[in-house]
C-alpha atoms as a PDB file:
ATOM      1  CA  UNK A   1       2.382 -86.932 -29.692  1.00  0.00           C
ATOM      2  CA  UNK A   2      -0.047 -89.721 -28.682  1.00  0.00           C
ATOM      3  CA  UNK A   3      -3.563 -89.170 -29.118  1.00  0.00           C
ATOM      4  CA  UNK A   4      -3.958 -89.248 -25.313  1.00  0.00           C
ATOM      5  CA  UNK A   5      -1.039 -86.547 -24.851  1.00  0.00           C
ATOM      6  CA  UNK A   6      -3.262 -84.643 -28.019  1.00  0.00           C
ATOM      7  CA  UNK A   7      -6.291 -85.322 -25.785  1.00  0.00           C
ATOM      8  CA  UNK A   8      -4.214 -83.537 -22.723  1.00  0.00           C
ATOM      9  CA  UNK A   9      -2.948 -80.455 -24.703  1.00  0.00           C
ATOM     10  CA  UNK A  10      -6.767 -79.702 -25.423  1.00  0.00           C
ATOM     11  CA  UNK A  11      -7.758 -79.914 -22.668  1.00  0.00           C
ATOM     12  CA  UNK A  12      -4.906 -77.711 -20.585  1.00  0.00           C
ATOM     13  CA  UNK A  13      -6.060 -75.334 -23.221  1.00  0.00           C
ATOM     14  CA  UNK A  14      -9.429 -75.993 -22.885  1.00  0.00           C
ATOM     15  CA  UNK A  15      -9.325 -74.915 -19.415  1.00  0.00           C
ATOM     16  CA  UNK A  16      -6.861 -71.785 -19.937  1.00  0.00           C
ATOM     17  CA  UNK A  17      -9.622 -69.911 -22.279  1.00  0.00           C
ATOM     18  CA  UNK A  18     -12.670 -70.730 -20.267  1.00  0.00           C
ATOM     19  CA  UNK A  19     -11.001 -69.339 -17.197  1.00  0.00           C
ATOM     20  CA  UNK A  20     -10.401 -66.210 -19.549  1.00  0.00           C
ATOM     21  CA  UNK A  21     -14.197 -66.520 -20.446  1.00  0.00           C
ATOM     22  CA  UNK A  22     -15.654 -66.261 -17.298  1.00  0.00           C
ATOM     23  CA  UNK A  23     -12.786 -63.446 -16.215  1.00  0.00           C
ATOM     24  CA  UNK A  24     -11.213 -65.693 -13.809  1.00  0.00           C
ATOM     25  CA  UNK A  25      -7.984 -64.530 -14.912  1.00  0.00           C
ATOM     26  CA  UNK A  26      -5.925 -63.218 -17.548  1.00  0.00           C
ATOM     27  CA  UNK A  27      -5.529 -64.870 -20.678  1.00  0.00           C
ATOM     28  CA  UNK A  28      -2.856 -65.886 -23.136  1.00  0.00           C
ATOM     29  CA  UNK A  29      -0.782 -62.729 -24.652  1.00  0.00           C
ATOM     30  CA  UNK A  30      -1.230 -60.315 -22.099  1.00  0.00           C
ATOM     31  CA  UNK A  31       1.219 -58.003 -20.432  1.00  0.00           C
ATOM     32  CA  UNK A  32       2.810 -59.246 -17.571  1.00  0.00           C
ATOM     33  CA  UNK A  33       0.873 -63.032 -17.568  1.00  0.00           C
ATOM     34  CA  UNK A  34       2.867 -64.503 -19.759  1.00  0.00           C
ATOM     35  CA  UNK A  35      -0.489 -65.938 -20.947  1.00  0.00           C
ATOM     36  CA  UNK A  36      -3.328 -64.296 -23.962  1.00  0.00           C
ATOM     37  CA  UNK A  37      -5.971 -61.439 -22.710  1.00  0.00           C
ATOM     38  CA  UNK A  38      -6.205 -58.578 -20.478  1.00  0.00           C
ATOM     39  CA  UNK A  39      -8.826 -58.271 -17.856  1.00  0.00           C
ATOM     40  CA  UNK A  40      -9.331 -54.648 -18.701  1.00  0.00           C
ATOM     41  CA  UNK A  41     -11.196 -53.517 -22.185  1.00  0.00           C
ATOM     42  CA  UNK A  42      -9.104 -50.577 -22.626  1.00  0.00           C
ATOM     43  CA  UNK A  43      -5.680 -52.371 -22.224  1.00  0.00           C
ATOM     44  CA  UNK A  44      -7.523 -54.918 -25.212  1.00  0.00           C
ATOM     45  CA  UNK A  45      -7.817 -52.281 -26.967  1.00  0.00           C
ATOM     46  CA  UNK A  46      -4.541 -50.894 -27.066  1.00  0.00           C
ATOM     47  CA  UNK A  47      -3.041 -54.186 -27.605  1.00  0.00           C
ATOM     48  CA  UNK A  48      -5.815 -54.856 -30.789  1.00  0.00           C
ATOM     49  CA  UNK A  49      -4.395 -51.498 -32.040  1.00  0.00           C
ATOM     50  CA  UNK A  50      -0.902 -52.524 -31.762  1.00  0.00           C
ATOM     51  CA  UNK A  51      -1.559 -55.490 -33.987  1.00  0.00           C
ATOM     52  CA  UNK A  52      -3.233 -53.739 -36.604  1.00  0.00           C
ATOM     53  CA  UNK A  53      -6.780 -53.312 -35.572  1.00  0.00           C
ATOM     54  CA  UNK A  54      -7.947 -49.811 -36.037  1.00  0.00           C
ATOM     55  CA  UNK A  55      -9.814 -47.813 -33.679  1.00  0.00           C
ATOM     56  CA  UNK A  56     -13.003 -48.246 -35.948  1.00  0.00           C
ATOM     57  CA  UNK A  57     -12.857 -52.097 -35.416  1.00  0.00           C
ATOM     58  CA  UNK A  58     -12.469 -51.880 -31.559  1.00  0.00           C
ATOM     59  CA  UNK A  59     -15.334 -49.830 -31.452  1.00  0.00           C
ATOM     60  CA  UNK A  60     -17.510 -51.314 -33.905  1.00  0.00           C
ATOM     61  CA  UNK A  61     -18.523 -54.690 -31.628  1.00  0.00           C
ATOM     62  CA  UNK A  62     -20.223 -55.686 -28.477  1.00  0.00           C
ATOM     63  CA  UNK A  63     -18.386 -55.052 -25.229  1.00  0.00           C
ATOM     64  CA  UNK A  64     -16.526 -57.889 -24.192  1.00  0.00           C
ATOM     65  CA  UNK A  65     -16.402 -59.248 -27.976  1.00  0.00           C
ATOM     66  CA  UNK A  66     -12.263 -57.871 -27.436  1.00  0.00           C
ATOM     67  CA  UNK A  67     -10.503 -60.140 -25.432  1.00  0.00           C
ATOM     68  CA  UNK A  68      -7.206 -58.644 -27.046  1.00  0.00           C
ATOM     69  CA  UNK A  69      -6.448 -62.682 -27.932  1.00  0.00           C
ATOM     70  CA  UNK A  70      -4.765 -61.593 -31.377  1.00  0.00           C
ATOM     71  CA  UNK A  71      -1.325 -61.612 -32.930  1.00  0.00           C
ATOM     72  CA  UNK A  72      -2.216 -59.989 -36.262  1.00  0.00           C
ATOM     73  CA  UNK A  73      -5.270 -59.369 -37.688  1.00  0.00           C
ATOM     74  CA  UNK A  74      -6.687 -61.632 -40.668  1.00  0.00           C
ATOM     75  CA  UNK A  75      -9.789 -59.106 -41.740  1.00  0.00           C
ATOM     76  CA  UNK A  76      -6.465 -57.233 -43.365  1.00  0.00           C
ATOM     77  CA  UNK A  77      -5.613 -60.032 -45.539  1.00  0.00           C
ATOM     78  CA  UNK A  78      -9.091 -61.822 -45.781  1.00  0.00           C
ATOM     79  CA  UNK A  79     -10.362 -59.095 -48.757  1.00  0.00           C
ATOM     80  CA  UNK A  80     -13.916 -60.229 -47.383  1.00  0.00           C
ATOM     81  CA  UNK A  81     -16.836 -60.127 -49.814  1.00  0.00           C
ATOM     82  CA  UNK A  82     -20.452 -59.178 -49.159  1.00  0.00           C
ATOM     83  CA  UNK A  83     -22.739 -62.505 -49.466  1.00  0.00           C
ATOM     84  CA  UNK A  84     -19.775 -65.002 -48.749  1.00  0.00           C
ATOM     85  CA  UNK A  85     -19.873 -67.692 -45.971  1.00  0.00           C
ATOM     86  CA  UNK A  86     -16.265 -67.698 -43.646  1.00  0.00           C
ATOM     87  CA  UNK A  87     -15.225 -69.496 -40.821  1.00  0.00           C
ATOM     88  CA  UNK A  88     -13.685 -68.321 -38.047  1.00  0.00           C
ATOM     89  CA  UNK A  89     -11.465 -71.446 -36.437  1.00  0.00           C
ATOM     90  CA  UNK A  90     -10.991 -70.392 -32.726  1.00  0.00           C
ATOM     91  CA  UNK A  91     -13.386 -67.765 -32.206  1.00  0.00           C
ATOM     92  CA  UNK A  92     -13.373 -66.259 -28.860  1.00  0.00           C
ATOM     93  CA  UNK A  93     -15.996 -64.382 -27.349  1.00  0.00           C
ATOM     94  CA  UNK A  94     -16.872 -63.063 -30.877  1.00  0.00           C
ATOM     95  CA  UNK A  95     -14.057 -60.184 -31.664  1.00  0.00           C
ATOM     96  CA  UNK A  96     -12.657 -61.149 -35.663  1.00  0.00           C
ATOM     97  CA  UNK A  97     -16.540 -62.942 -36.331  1.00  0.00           C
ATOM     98  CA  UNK A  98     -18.469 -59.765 -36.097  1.00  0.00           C
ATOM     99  CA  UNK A  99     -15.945 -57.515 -38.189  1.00  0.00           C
ATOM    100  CA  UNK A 100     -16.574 -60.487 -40.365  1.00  0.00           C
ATOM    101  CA  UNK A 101     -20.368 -60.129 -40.317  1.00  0.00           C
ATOM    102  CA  UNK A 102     -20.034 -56.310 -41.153  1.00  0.00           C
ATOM    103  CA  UNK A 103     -18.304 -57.186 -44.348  1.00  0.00           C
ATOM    104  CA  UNK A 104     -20.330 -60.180 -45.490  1.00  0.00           C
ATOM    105  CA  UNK A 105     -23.416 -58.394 -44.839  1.00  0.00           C
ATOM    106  CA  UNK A 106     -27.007 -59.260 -44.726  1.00  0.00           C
ATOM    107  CA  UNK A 107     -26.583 -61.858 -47.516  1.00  0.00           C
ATOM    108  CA  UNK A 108     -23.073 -63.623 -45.569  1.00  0.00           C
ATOM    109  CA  UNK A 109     -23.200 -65.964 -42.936  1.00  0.00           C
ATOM    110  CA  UNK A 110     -19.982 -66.031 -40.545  1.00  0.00           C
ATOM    111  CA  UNK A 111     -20.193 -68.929 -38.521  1.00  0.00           C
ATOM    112  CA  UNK A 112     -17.484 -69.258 -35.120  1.00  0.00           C
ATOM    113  CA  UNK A 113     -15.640 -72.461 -33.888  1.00  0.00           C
ATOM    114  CA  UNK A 114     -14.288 -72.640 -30.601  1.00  0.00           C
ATOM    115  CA  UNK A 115     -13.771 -75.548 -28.291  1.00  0.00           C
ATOM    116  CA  UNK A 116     -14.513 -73.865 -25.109  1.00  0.00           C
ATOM    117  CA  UNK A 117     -18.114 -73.745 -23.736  1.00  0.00           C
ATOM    118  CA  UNK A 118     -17.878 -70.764 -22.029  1.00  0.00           C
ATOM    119  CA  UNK A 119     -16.392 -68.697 -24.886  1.00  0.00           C
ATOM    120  CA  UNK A 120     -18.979 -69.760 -27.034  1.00  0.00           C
ATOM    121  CA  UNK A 121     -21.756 -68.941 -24.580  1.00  0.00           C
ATOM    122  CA  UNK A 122     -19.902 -65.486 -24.408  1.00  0.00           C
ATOM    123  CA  UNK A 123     -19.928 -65.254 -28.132  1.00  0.00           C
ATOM    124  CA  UNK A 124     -23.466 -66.103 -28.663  1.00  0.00           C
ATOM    125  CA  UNK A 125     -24.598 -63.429 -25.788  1.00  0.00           C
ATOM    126  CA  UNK A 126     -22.392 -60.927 -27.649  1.00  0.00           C
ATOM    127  CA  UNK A 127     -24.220 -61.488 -31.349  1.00  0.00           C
ATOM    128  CA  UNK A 128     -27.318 -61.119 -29.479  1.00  0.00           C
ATOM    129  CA  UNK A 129     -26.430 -57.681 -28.147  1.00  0.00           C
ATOM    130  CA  UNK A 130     -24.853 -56.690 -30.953  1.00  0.00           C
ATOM    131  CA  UNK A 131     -28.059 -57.703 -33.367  1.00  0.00           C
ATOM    132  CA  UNK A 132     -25.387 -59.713 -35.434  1.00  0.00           C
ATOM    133  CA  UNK A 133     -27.836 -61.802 -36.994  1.00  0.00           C
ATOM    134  CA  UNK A 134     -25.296 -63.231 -39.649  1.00  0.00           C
ATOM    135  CA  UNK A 135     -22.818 -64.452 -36.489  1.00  0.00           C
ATOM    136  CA  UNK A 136     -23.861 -68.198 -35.480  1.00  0.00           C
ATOM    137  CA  UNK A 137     -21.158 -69.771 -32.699  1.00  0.00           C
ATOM    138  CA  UNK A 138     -20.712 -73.571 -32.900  1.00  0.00           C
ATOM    139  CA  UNK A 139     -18.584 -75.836 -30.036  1.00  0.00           C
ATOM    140  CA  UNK A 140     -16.255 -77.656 -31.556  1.00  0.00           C
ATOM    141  CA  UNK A 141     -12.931 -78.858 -32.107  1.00  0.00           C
ATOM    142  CA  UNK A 142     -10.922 -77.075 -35.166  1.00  0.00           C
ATOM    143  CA  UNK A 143      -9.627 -80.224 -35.821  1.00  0.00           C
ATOM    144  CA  UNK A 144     -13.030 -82.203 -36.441  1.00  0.00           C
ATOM    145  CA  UNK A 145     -14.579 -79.030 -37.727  1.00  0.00           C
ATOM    146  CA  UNK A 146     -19.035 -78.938 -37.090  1.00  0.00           C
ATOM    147  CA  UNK A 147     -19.364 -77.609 -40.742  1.00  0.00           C
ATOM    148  CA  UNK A 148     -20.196 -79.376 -43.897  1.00  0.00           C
ATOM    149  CA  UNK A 149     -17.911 -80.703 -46.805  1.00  0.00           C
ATOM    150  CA  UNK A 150     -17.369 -77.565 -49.458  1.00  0.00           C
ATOM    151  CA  UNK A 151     -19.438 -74.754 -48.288  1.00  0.00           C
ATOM    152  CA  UNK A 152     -17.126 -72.204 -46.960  1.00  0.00           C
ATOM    153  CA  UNK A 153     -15.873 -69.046 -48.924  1.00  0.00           C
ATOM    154  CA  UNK A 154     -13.179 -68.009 -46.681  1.00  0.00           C
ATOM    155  CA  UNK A 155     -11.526 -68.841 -43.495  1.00  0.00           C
ATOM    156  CA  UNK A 156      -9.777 -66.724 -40.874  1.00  0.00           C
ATOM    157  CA  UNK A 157      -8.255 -67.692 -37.821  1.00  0.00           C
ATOM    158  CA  UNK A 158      -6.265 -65.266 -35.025  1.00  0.00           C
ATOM    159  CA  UNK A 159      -3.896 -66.872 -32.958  1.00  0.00           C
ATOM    160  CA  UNK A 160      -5.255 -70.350 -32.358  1.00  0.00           C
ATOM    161  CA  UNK A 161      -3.509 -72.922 -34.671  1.00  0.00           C
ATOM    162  CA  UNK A 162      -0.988 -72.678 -32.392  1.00  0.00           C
ATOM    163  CA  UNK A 163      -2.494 -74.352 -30.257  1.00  0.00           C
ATOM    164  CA  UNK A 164      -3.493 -77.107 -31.928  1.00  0.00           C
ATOM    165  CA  UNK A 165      -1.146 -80.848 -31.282  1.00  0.00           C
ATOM    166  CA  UNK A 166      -2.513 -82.112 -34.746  1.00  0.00           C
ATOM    167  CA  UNK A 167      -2.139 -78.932 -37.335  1.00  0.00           C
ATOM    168  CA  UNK A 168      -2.322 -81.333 -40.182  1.00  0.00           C
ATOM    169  CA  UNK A 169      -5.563 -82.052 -38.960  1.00  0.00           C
ATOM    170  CA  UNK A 170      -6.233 -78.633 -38.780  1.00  0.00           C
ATOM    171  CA  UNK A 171      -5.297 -77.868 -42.554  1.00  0.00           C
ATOM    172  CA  UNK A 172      -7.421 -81.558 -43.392  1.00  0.00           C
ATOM    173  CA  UNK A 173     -10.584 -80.580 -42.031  1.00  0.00           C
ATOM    174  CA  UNK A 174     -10.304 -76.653 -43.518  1.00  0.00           C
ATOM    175  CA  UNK A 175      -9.452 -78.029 -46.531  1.00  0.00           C
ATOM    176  CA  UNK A 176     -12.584 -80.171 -46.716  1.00  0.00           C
ATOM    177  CA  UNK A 177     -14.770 -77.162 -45.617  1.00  0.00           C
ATOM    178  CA  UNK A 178     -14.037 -75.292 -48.093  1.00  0.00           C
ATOM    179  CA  UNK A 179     -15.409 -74.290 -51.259  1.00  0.00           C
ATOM    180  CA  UNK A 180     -13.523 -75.102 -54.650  1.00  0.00           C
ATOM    181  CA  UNK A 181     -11.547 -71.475 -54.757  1.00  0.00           C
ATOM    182  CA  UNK A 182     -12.199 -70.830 -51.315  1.00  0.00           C
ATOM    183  CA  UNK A 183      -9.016 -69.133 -49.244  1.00  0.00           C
ATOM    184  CA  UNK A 184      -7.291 -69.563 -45.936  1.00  0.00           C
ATOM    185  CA  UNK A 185      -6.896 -66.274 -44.007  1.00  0.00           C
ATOM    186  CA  UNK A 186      -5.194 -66.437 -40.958  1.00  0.00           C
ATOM    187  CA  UNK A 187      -2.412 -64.814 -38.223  1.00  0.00           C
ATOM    188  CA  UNK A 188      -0.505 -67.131 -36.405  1.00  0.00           C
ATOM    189  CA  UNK A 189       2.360 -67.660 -34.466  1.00  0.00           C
ATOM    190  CA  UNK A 190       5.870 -69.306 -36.347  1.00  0.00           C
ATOM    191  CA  UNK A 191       8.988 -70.280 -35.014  1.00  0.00           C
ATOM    192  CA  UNK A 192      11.776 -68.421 -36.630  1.00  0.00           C
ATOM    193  CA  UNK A 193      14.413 -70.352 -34.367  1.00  0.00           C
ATOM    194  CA  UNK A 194      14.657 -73.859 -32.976  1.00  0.00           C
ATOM    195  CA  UNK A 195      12.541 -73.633 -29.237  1.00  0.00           C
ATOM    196  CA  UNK A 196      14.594 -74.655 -26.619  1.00  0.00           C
ATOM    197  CA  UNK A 197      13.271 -78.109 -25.189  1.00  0.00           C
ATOM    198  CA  UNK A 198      13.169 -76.763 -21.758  1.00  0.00           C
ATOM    199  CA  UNK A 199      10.563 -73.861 -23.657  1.00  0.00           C
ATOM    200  CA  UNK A 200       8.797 -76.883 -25.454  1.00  0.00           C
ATOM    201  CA  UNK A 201       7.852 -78.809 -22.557  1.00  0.00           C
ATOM    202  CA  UNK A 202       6.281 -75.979 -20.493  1.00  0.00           C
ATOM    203  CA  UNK A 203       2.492 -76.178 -20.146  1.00  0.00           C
ATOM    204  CA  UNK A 204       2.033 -72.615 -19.581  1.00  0.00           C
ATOM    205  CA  UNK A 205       4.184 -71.300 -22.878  1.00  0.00           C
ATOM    206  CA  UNK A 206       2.131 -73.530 -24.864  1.00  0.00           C
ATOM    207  CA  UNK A 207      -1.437 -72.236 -23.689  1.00  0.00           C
ATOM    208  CA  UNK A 208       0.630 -68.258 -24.314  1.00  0.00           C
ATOM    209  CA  UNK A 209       1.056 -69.134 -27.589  1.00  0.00           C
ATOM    210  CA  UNK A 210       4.605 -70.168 -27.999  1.00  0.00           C
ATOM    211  CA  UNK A 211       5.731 -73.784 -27.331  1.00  0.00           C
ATOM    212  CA  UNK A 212       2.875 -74.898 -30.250  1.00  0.00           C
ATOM    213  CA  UNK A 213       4.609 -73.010 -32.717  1.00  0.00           C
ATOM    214  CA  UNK A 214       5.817 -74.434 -36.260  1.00  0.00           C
ATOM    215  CA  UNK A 215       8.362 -73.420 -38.316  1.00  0.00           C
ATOM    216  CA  UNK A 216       7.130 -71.663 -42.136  1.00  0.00           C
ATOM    217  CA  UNK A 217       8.902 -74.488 -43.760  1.00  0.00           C
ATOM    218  CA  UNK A 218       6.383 -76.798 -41.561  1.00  0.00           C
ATOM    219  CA  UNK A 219       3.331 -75.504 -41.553  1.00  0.00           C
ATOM    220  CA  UNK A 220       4.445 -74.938 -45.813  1.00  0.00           C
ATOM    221  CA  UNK A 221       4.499 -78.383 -46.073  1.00  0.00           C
ATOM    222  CA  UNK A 222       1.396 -79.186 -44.547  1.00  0.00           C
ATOM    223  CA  UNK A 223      -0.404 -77.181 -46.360  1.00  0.00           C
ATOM    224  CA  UNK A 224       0.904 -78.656 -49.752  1.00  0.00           C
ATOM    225  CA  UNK A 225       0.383 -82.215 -48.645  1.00  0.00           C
ATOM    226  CA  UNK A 226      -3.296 -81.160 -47.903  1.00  0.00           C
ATOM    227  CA  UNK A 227      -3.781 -79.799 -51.230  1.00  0.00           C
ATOM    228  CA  UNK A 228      -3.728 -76.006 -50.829  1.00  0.00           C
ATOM    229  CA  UNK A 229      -1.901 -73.911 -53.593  1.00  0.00           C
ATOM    230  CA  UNK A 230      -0.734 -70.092 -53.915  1.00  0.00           C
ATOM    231  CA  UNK A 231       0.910 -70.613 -50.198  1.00  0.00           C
ATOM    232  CA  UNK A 232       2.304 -67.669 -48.584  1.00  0.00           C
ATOM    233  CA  UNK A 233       3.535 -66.915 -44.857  1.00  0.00           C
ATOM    234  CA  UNK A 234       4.676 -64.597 -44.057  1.00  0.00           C
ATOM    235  CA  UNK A 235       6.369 -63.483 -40.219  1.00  0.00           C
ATOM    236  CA  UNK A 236       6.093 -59.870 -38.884  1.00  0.00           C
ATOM    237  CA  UNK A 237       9.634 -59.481 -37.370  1.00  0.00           C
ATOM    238  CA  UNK A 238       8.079 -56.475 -35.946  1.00  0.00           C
ATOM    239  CA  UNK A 239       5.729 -58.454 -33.821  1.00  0.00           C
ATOM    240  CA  UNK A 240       8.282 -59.109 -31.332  1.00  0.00           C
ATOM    241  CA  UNK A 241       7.701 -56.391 -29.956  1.00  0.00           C
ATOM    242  CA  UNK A 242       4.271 -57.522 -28.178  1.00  0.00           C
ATOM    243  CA  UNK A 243       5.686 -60.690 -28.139  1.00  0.00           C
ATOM    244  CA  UNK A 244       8.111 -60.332 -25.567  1.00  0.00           C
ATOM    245  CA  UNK A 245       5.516 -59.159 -23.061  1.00  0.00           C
ATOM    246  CA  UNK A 246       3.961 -62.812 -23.148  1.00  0.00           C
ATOM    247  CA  UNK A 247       6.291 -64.318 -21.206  1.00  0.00           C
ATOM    248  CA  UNK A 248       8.742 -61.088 -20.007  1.00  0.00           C
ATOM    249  CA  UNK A 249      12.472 -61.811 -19.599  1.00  0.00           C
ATOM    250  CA  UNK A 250      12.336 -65.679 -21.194  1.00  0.00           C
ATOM    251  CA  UNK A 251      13.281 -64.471 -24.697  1.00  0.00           C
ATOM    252  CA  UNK A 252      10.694 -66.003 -26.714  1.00  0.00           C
ATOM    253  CA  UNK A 253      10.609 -63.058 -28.672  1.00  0.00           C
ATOM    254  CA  UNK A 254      14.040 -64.173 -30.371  1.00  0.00           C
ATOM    255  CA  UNK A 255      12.109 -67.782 -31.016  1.00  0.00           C
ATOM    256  CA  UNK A 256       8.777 -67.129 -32.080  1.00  0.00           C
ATOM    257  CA  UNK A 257       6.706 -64.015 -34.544  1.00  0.00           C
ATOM    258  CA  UNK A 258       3.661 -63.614 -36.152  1.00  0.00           C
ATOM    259  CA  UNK A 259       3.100 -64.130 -39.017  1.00  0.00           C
ATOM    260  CA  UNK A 260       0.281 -63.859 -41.683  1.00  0.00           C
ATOM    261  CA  UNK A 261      -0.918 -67.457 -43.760  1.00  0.00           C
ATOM    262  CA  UNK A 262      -2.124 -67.280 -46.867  1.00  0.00           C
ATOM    263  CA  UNK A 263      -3.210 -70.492 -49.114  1.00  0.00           C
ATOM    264  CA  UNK A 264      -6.368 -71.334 -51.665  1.00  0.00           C
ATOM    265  CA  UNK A 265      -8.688 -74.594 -52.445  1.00  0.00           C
ATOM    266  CA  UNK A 266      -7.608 -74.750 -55.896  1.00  0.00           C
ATOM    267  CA  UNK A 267     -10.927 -74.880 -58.313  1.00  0.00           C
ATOM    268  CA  UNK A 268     -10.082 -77.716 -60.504  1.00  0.00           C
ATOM    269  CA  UNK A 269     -12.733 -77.284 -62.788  1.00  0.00           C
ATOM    270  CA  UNK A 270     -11.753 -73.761 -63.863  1.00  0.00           C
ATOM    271  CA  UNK A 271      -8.170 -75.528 -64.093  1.00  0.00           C
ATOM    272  CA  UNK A 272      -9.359 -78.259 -66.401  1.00  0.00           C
ATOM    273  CA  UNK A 273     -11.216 -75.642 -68.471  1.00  0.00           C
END
């Protein structure tokens, strides 16, 4: 792509979430839409259970933080500290941020990316309600990342790299973010089949999560050339069962899974040592 069709991508997503924000309509991933939220909490909730959320972490944020925008759920693979710093690349009205802030603690810092104003005025309401004082929400492209050079202990991402045209970029900017050591945590969509073109081309299967996907050989390989080590992805095969409700009777579910991404900064001074 051309940095004006990137430009366009953005900004049909752009516009897809903050509809979702100000509950103008239904999101990507939901039932029935074909694109990623339900407008009702308790239909979010069932479909944050589904992916692995337990009813704990539903109830344990503000109303509204659950926009039941996941595919998998990266606080499972994160292994979270108390006192670290993570990043959360694409982060809603608050949901995976504030399960983050309960395990960093008082002494953490979780700090939210997201490139739609209105989700990150929802976000910020919600750490105010929810006396998250550890939560900060930042606009922002995930690309071109508002965070400086090697301060980051972890990052987690649900469902949003997808959705990025550059995911090199992506990987670039993490990469510099992060701490020597520091880890990737994140659930994502893969391909696990070629897209049809007819699938790639369609505005509305890219902003439900779909026609952005990579292959794990791809996204692999980006993450090497970045400099990442210990990479491991691995696709949920039985995601496709919520899958298939993004875009019913198309068959993306025989195309696309979820998949969890692992990968670490590698500390080069405890490798020289």
């Amino acid at each position: 792509m051309s940095a004006h069709e990137h430009d366009e991508v953005r900004q049909q997503v752009r516009a897809a979430y903050g509809a979702v924000a100000r509950a103008e309509s239904t999101g990507c991933c939901a039932p029935s839409t074909g694109c990623c939220v339900p407008s009702d909490q308790d239909v979010a909730e069932l479909l944050s259970r589904g992916i692995g959320y337990s009813a704990e972490d539903t109830a344990a944020v503000p109303e509204g933080a659950n926009l039941g925008l996941g595919c998998g759920n990266p606080q499972a693979i994160a292994a979270l500290q108390p006192g670290e710093t993570v990043l959360d690349l694409g982060s809603g009205a608050g949901f995976d941020a504030f399960l983050a802030a309960r395990q960093v603690g008082t002494s953490g810092i979780v700090i939210g990316v997201d490139m739609t104003p209105d989700m990150v005025s929802k976000a910020r309401a919600n750490a105010v309600k929810g006396g998250y004082a550890n939560a900060e929400f930042r606009l922002g492209e995930i690309e071109h990342l508002p965070v400086a050079d090697a301060t980051v202990d972890v990052i987690i991402s649900n469902c949003v790299i997808n959705l990025s045209p550059d995911k090199a970029q992506v990987f670039r900017d993490a990469f510099r973010v992060l701490k020597p050591g520091g880890r990737l945590a994140i659930s994502d969509i893969v391909t696990t089949a070629p897209l049809p073109p007819e699938m790639q081309r369609e505005v509305a299967l890219y902003t439900a999560c779909v026609a952005g996907a990579a292959s794990v050989d791809a996204l692999a390989a980006m993450l090497a050339e970045e400099g990442f080590t210990d990479i491991r992805i691995a696709p949920r095969d039985a995601s496709r069962g919520f899958i298939r409700h993004w875009a019913p009777g198309r068959g993306v579910e025989d195309f696309i899974a979820s998949a969890s991404i692992e990968a670490v900064k590698p500390n080069l001074k405890e490798k020289a040592g």
